[in-house]
C-alpha atoms as a PDB file:
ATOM      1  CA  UNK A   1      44.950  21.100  29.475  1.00  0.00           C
ATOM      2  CA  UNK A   2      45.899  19.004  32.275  1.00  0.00           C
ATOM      3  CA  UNK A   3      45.909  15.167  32.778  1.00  0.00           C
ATOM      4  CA  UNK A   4      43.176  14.982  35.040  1.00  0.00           C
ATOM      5  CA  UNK A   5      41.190  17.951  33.198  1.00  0.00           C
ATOM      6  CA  UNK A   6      41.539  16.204  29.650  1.00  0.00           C
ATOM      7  CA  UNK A   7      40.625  12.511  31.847  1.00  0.00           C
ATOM      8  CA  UNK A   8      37.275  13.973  32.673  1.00  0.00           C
ATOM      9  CA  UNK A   9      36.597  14.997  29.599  1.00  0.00           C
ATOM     10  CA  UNK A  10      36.886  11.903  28.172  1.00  0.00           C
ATOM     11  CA  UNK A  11      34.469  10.438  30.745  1.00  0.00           C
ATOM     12  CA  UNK A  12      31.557  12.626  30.241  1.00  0.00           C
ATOM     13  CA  UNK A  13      31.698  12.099  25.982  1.00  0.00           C
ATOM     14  CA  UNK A  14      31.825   7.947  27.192  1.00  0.00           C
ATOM     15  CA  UNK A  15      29.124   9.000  29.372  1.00  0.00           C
ATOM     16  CA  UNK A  16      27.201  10.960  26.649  1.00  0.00           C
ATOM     17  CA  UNK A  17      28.032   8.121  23.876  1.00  0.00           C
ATOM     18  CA  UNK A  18      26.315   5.538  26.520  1.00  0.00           C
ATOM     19  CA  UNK A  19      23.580   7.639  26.831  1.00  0.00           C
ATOM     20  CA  UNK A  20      22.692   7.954  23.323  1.00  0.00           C
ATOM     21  CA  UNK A  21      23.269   4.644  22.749  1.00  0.00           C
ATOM     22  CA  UNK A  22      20.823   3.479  25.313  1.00  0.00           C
ATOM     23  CA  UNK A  23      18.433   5.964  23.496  1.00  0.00           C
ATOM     24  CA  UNK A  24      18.834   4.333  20.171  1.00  0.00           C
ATOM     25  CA  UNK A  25      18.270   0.910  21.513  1.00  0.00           C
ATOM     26  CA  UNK A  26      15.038   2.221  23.812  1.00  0.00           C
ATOM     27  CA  UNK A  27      13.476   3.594  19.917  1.00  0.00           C
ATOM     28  CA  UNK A  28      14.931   0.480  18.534  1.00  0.00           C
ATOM     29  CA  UNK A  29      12.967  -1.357  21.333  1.00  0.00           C
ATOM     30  CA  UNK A  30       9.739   1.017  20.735  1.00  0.00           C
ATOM     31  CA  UNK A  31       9.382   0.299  16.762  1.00  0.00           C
ATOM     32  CA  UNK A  32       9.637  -3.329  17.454  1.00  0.00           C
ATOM     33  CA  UNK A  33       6.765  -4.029  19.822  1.00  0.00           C
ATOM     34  CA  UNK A  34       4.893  -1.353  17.639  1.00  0.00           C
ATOM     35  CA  UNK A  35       5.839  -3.191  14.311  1.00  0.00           C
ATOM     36  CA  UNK A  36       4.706  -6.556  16.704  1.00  0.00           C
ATOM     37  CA  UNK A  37       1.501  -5.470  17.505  1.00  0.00           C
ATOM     38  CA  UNK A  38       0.806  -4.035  13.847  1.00  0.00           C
ATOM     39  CA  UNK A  39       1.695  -7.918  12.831  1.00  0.00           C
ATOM     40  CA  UNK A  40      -0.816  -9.234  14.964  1.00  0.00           C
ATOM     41  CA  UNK A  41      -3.960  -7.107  14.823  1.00  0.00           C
ATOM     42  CA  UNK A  42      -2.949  -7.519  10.762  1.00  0.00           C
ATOM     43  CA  UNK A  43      -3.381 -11.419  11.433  1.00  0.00           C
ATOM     44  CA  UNK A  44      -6.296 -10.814  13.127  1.00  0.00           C
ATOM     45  CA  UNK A  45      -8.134  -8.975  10.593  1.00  0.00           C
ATOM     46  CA  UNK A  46      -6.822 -10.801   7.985  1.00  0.00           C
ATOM     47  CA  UNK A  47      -8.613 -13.765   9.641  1.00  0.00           C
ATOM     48  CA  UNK A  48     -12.117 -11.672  10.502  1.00  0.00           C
ATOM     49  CA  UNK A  49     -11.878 -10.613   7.054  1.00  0.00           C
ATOM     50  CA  UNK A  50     -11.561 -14.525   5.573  1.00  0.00           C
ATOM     51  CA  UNK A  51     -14.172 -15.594   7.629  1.00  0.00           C
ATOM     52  CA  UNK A  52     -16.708 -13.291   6.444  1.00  0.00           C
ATOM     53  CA  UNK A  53     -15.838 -13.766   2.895  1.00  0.00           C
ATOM     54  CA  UNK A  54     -13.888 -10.173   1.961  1.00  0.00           C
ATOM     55  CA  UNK A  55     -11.576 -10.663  -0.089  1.00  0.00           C
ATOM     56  CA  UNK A  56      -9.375  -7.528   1.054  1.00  0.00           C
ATOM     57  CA  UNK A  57      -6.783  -5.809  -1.289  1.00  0.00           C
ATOM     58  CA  UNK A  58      -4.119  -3.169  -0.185  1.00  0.00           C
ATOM     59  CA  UNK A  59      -3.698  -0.846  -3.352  1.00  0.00           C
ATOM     60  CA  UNK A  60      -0.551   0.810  -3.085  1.00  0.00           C
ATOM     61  CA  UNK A  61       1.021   3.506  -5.757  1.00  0.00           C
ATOM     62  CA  UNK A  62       2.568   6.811  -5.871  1.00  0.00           C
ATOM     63  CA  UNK A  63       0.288  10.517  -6.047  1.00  0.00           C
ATOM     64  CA  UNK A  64      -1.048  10.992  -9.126  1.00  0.00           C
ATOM     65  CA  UNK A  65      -0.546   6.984 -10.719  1.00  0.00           C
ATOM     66  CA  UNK A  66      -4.480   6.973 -10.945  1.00  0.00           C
ATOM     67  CA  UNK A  67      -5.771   5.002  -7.528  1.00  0.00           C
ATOM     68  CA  UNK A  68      -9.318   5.862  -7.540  1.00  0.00           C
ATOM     69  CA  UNK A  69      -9.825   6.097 -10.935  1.00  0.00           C
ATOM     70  CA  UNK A  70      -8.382   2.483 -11.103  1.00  0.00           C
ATOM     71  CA  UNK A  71     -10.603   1.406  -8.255  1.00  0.00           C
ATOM     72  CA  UNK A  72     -13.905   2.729  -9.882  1.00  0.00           C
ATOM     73  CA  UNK A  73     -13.014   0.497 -13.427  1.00  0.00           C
ATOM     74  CA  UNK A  74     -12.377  -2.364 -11.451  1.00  0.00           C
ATOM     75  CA  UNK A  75     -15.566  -2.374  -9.318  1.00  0.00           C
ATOM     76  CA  UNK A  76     -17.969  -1.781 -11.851  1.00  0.00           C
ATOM     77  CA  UNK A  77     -16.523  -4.776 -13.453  1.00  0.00           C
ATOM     78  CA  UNK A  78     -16.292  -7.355 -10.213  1.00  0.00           C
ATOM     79  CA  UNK A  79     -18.861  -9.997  -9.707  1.00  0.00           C
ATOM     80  CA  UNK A  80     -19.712  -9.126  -5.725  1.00  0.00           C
ATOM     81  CA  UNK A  81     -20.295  -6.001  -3.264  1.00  0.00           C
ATOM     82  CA  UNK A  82     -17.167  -3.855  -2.758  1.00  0.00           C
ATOM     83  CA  UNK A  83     -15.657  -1.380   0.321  1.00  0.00           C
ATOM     84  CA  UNK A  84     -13.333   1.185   0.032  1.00  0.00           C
ATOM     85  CA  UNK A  85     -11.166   2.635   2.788  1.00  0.00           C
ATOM     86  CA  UNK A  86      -9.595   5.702   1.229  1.00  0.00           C
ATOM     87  CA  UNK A  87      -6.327   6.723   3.139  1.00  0.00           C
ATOM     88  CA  UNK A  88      -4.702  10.363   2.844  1.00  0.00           C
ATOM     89  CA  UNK A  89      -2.763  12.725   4.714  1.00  0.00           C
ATOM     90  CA  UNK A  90      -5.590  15.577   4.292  1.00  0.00           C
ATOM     91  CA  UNK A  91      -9.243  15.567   2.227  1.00  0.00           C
ATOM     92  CA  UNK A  92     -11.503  13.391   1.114  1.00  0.00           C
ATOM     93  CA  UNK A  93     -11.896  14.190  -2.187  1.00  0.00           C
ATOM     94  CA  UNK A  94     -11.297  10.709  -3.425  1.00  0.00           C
ATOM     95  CA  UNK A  95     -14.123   9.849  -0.651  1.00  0.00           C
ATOM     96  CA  UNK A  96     -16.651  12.132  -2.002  1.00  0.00           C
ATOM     97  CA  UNK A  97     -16.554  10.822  -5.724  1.00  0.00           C
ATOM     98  CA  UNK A  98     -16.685   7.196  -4.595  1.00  0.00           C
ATOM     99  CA  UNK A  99     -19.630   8.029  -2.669  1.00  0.00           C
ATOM    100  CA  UNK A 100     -21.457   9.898  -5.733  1.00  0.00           C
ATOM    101  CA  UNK A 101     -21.005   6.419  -7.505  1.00  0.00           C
ATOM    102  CA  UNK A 102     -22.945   4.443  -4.846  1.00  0.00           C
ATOM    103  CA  UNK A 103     -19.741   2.805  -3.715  1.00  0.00           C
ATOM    104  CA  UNK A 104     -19.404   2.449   0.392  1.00  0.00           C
ATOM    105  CA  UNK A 105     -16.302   4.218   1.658  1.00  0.00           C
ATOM    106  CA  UNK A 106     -14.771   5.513   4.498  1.00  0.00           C
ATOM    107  CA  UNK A 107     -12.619   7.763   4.853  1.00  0.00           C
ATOM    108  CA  UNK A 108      -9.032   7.304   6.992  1.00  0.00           C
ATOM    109  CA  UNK A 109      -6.725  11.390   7.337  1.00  0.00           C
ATOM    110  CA  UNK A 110      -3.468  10.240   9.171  1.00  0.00           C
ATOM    111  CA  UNK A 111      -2.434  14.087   9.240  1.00  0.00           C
ATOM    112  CA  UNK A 112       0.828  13.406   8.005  1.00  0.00           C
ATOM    113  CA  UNK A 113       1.486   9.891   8.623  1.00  0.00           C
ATOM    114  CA  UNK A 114       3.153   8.274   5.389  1.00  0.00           C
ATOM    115  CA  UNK A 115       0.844   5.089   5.347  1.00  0.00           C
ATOM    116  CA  UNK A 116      -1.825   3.284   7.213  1.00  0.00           C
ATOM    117  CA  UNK A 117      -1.711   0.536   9.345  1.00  0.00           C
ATOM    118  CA  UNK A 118      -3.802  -2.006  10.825  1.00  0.00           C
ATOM    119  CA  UNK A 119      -4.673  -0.467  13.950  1.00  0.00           C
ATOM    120  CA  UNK A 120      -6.315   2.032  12.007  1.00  0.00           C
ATOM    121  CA  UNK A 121      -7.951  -0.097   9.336  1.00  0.00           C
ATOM    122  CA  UNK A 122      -9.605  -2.195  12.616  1.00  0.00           C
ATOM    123  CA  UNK A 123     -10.993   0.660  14.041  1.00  0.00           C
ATOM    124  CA  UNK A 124     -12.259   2.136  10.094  1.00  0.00           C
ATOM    125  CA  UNK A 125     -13.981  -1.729   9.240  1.00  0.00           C
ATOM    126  CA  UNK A 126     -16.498  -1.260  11.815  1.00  0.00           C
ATOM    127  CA  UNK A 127     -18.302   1.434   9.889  1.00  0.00           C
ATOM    128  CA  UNK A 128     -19.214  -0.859   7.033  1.00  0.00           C
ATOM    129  CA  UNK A 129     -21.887  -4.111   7.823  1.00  0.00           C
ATOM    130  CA  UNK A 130     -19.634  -6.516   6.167  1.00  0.00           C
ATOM    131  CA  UNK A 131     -21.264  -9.122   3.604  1.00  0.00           C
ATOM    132  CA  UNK A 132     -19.044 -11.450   0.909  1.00  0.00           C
ATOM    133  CA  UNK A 133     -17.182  -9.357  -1.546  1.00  0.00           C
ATOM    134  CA  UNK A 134     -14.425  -7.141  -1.692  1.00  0.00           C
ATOM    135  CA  UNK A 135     -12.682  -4.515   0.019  1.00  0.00           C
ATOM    136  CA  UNK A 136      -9.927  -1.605  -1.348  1.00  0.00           C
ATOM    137  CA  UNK A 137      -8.061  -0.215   1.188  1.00  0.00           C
ATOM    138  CA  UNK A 138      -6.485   2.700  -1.054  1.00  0.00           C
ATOM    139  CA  UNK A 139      -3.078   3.258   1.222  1.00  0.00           C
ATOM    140  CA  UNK A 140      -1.614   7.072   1.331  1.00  0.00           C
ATOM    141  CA  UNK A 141      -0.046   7.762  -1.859  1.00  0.00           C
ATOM    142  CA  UNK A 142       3.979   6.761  -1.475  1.00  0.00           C
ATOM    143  CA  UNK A 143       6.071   3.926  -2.736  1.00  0.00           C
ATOM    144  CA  UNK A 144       8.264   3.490   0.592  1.00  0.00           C
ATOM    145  CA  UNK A 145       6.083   3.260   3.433  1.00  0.00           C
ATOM    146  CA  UNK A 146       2.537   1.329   2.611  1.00  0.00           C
ATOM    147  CA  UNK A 147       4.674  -1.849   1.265  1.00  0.00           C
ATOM    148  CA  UNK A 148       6.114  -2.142   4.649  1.00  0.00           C
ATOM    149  CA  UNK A 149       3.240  -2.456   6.619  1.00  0.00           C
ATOM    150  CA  UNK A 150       0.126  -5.434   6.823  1.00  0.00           C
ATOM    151  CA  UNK A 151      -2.959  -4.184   7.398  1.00  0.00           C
ATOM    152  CA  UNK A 152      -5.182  -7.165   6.966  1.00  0.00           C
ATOM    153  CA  UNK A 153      -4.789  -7.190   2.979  1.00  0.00           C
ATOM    154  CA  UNK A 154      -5.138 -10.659   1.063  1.00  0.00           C
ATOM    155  CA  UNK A 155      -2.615  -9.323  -1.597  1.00  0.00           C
ATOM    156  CA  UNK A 156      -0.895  -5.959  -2.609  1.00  0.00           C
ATOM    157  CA  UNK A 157      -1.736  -4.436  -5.756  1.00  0.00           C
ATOM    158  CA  UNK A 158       0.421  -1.747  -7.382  1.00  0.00           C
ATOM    159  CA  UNK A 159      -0.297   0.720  -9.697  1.00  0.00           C
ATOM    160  CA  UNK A 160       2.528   2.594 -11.833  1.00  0.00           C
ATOM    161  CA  UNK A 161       1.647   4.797 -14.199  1.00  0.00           C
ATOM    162  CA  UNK A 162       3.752   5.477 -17.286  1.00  0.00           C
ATOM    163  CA  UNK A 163       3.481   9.965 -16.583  1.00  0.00           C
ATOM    164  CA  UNK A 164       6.100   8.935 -13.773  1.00  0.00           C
ATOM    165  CA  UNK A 165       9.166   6.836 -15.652  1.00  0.00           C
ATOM    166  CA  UNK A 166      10.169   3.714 -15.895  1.00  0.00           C
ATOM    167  CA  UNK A 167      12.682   3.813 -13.577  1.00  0.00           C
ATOM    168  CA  UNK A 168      10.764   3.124 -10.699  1.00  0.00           C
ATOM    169  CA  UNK A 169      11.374  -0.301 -10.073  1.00  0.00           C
ATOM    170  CA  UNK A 170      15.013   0.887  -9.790  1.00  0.00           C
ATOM    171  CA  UNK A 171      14.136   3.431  -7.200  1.00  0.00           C
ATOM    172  CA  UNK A 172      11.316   1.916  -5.186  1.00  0.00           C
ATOM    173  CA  UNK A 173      12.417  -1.784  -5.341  1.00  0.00           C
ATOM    174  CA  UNK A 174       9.876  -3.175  -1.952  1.00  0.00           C
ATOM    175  CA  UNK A 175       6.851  -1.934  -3.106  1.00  0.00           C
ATOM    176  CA  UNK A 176       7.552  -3.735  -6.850  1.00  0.00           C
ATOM    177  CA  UNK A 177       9.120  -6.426  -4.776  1.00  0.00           C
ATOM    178  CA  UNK A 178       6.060  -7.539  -2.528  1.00  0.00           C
ATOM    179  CA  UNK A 179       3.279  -6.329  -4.863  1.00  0.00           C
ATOM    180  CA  UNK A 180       1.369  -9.256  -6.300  1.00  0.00           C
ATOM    181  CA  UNK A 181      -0.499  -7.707  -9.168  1.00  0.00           C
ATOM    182  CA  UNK A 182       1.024  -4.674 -10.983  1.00  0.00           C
ATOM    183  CA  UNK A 183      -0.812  -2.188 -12.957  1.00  0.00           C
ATOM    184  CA  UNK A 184       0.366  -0.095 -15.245  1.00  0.00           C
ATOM    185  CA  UNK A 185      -1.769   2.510 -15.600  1.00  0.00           C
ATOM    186  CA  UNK A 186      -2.016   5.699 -18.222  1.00  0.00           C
ATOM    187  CA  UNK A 187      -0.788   3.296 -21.131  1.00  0.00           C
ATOM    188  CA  UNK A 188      -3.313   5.476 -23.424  1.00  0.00           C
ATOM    189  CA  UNK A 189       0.009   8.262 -22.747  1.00  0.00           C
ATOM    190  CA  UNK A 190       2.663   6.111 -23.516  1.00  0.00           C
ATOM    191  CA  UNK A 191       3.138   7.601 -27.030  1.00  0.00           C
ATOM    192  CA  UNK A 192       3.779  10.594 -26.176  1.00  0.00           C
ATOM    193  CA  UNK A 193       6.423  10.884 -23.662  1.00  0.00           C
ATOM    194  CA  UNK A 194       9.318   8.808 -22.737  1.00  0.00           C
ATOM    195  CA  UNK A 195       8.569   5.766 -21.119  1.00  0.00           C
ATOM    196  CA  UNK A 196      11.177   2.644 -21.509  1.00  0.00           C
ATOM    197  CA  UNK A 197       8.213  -0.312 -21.467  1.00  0.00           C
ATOM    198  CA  UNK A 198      11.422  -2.900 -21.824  1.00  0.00           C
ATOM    199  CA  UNK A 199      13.218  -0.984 -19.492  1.00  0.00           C
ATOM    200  CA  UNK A 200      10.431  -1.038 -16.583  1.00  0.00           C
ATOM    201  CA  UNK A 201       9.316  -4.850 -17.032  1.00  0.00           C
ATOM    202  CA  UNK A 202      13.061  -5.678 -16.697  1.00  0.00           C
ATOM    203  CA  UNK A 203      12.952  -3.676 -13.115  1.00  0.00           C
ATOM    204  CA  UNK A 204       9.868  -5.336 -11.957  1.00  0.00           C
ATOM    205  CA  UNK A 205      11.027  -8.974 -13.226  1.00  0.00           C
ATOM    206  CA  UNK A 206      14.578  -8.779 -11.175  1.00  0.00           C
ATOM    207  CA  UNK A 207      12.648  -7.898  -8.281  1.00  0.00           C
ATOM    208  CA  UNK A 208       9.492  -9.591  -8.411  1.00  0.00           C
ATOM    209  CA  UNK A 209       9.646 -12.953 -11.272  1.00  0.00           C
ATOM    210  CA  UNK A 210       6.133 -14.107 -10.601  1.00  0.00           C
ATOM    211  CA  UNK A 211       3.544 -10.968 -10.187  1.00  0.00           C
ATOM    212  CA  UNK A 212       1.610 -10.521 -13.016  1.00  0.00           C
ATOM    213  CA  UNK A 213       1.592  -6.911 -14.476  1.00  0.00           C
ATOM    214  CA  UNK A 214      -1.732  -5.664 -16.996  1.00  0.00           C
ATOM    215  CA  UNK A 215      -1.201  -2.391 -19.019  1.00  0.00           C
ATOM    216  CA  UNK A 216      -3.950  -0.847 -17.885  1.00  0.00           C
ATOM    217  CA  UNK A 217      -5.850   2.901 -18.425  1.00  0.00           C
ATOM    218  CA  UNK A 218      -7.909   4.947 -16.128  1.00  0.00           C
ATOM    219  CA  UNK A 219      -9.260   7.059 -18.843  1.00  0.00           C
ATOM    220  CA  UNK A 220     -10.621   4.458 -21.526  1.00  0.00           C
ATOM    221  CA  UNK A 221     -11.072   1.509 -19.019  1.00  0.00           C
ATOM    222  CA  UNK A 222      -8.831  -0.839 -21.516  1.00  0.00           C
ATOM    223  CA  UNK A 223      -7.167  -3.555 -19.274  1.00  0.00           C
ATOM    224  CA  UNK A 224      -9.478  -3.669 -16.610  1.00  0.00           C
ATOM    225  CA  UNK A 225     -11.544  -6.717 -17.716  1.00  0.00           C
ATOM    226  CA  UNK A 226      -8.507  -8.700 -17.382  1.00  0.00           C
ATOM    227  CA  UNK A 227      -7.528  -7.350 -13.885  1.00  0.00           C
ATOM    228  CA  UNK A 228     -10.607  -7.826 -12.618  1.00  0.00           C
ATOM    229  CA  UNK A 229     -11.087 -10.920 -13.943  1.00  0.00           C
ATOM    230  CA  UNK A 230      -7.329 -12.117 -12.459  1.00  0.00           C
ATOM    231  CA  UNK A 231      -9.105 -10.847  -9.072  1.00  0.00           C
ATOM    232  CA  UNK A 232     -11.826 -12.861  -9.216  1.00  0.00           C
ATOM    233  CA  UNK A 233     -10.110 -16.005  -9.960  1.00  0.00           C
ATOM    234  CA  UNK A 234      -7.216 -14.865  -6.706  1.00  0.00           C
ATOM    235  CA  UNK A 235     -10.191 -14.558  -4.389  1.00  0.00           C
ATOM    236  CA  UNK A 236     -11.813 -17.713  -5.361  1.00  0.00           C
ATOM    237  CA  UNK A 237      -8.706 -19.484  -4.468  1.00  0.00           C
ATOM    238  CA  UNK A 238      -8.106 -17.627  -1.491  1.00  0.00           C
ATOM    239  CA  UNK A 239     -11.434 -17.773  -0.005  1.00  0.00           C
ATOM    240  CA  UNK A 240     -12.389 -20.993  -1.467  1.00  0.00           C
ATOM    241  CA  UNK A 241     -15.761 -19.429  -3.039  1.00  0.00           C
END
C-alpha cells in the first residue's frame, strides 16, 4: 500500500471514529433532557398528588414475587380509599381481578417498555376522581429499570419473595438500595426450599441500613397488618393527616 493510499485510510476511520462519537454524545444528549423532563413532571405530580391528600406508593418487584396479591392484603387492611395503576408489557389480567374486588384501577401496556414513567402515570391519573387516600402504582415486573425512574411516588416499596433466592440483593443492588419498605413475600414457602434468610438481610442491610423489611405472605395474609400499619403511620407524616 502506498504512503498516500494508507494516509487516506487513516483519515476516513478518524473521520468515522468522529462520527460515532458525535452519535454517542447526540443519545447521550437525548436520555438526558428525557431523564430531565421525567424529573420534573415526577415533581409535579408528586406535588398534585400531596395536595390532594394521595399518599402515592411505587411497588416495585420482580415477575412472579406476588405484586397484586400483596396489593389486595394491604388494601383491605388500610384506613382510606385506594387507586391502583397496574403497569405491564401485555394484559390486564392483574387489572381484571382488582376490578372484581371493587378496587379502582387502570390499566398502563408499555408494549415492551421495561418500566413506567411519569409521563405516563400523568396522563393514567386523570381517569380516577382523586379523593384522600392512597394510590399503588404496580411498576412492570423487573428489578433494574422501575428503581431508576420517579414517577410521582411518595416512597418505593419492594417486594422479594423467598421462590426467587436470596441472592438478590447481590444481583439487583438499586432497587434494594432506594426501596424504603421491603417485603418479603411467600415466607409461608420458606421451609421448603433453599432460602438463606441471614444471607438476604445481610444483602439488603449493606445496601440499604435504614428500610424496614416485614416477612410477609400473599397466601395467608400474615405480615400485612404490620405493613399496612407502617403505611399508615409514613403517610401521616408525609401528608401531615
Amino acid at each position: 500500500m502506498s504512503k498516500i493510499a494508507h494516509e487516506t485510510r487513516f483519515d476516513k476511520m478518524l473521520l468515522l471514529k468522529g462520527d460515532k462519537m458525535k452519535e454517542d454524545t447526540r443519545k447521550i444528549e437525548i436520555m438526558e433532557a428525557v431523564n430531565a423532563r421525567n424529573e420534573e413532571i415526577a415533581a409535579k405530580l408528586n406535588q398534585l398528588l400531596s395536595d390532594k391528600g394521595v399518599f402515592t406508593i411505587n411497588v416495585m418487584g420482580a415477575p412472579g414475587a406476588g405484586k397484586t396479591t400483596s396489593l389486595v392484603n394491604m388494601i383491605q387492611r388500610l384506613d382510606r380509599k385506594c387507586f391502583v395503576i397496574e403497569g405491564d408489557i401485555e394484559s390486564d389480567i392483574d387489572t381484571k381481578k382488582l376490578h372484581a374486588l371493587g378496587i379502582e384501577t387502570v390499566q398502563i401496556n408499555t408494549g415492551g417498555a421495561c418500566h413506567l414513567d411519569s409521563p405516563l402515570i400523568e396522563g393514567s391519573i386523570r381517569s380516577f376522581e382523586l379523593e384522600e387516600g392512597y394510590l399503588f402504582i404496580e411498576n412492570i415486573g423487573n428489578l433494574v429499570c422501575p428503581a431508576e425512574f420517579a414517577i410521582g411516588e411518595h416512597i418505593k416499596l419492594l417486594i422479594s419473595s423467598v421462590t426467587e433466592g436470596s441472592d438478590k440483593p447481590y444481583k439487583y443492588p438499586l432497587a434494594f438500595e432506594k426501596a424504603d419498605i421491603i417485603l418479603l413475600n411467600k415466607t409461608d414457602l420458606i421451609e421448603h426450599i433453599d432460602f438463606d434468610e441471614d444471607s438476604f438481610l445481610q444483602g439488603v442491610r449493606r445496601l440499604n441500613p435504614c428500610a424496614p423489611v416485614f416477612r410477609v405472605s400473599g397466601k395467608s395474609g400474615i405480615g400485612f397488618k404490620e405493613v399496612s400499619e407502617w403505611i399508615i403511620k409514613k403517610a401521616s407524616s408525609c401528608l401531615n393527616r
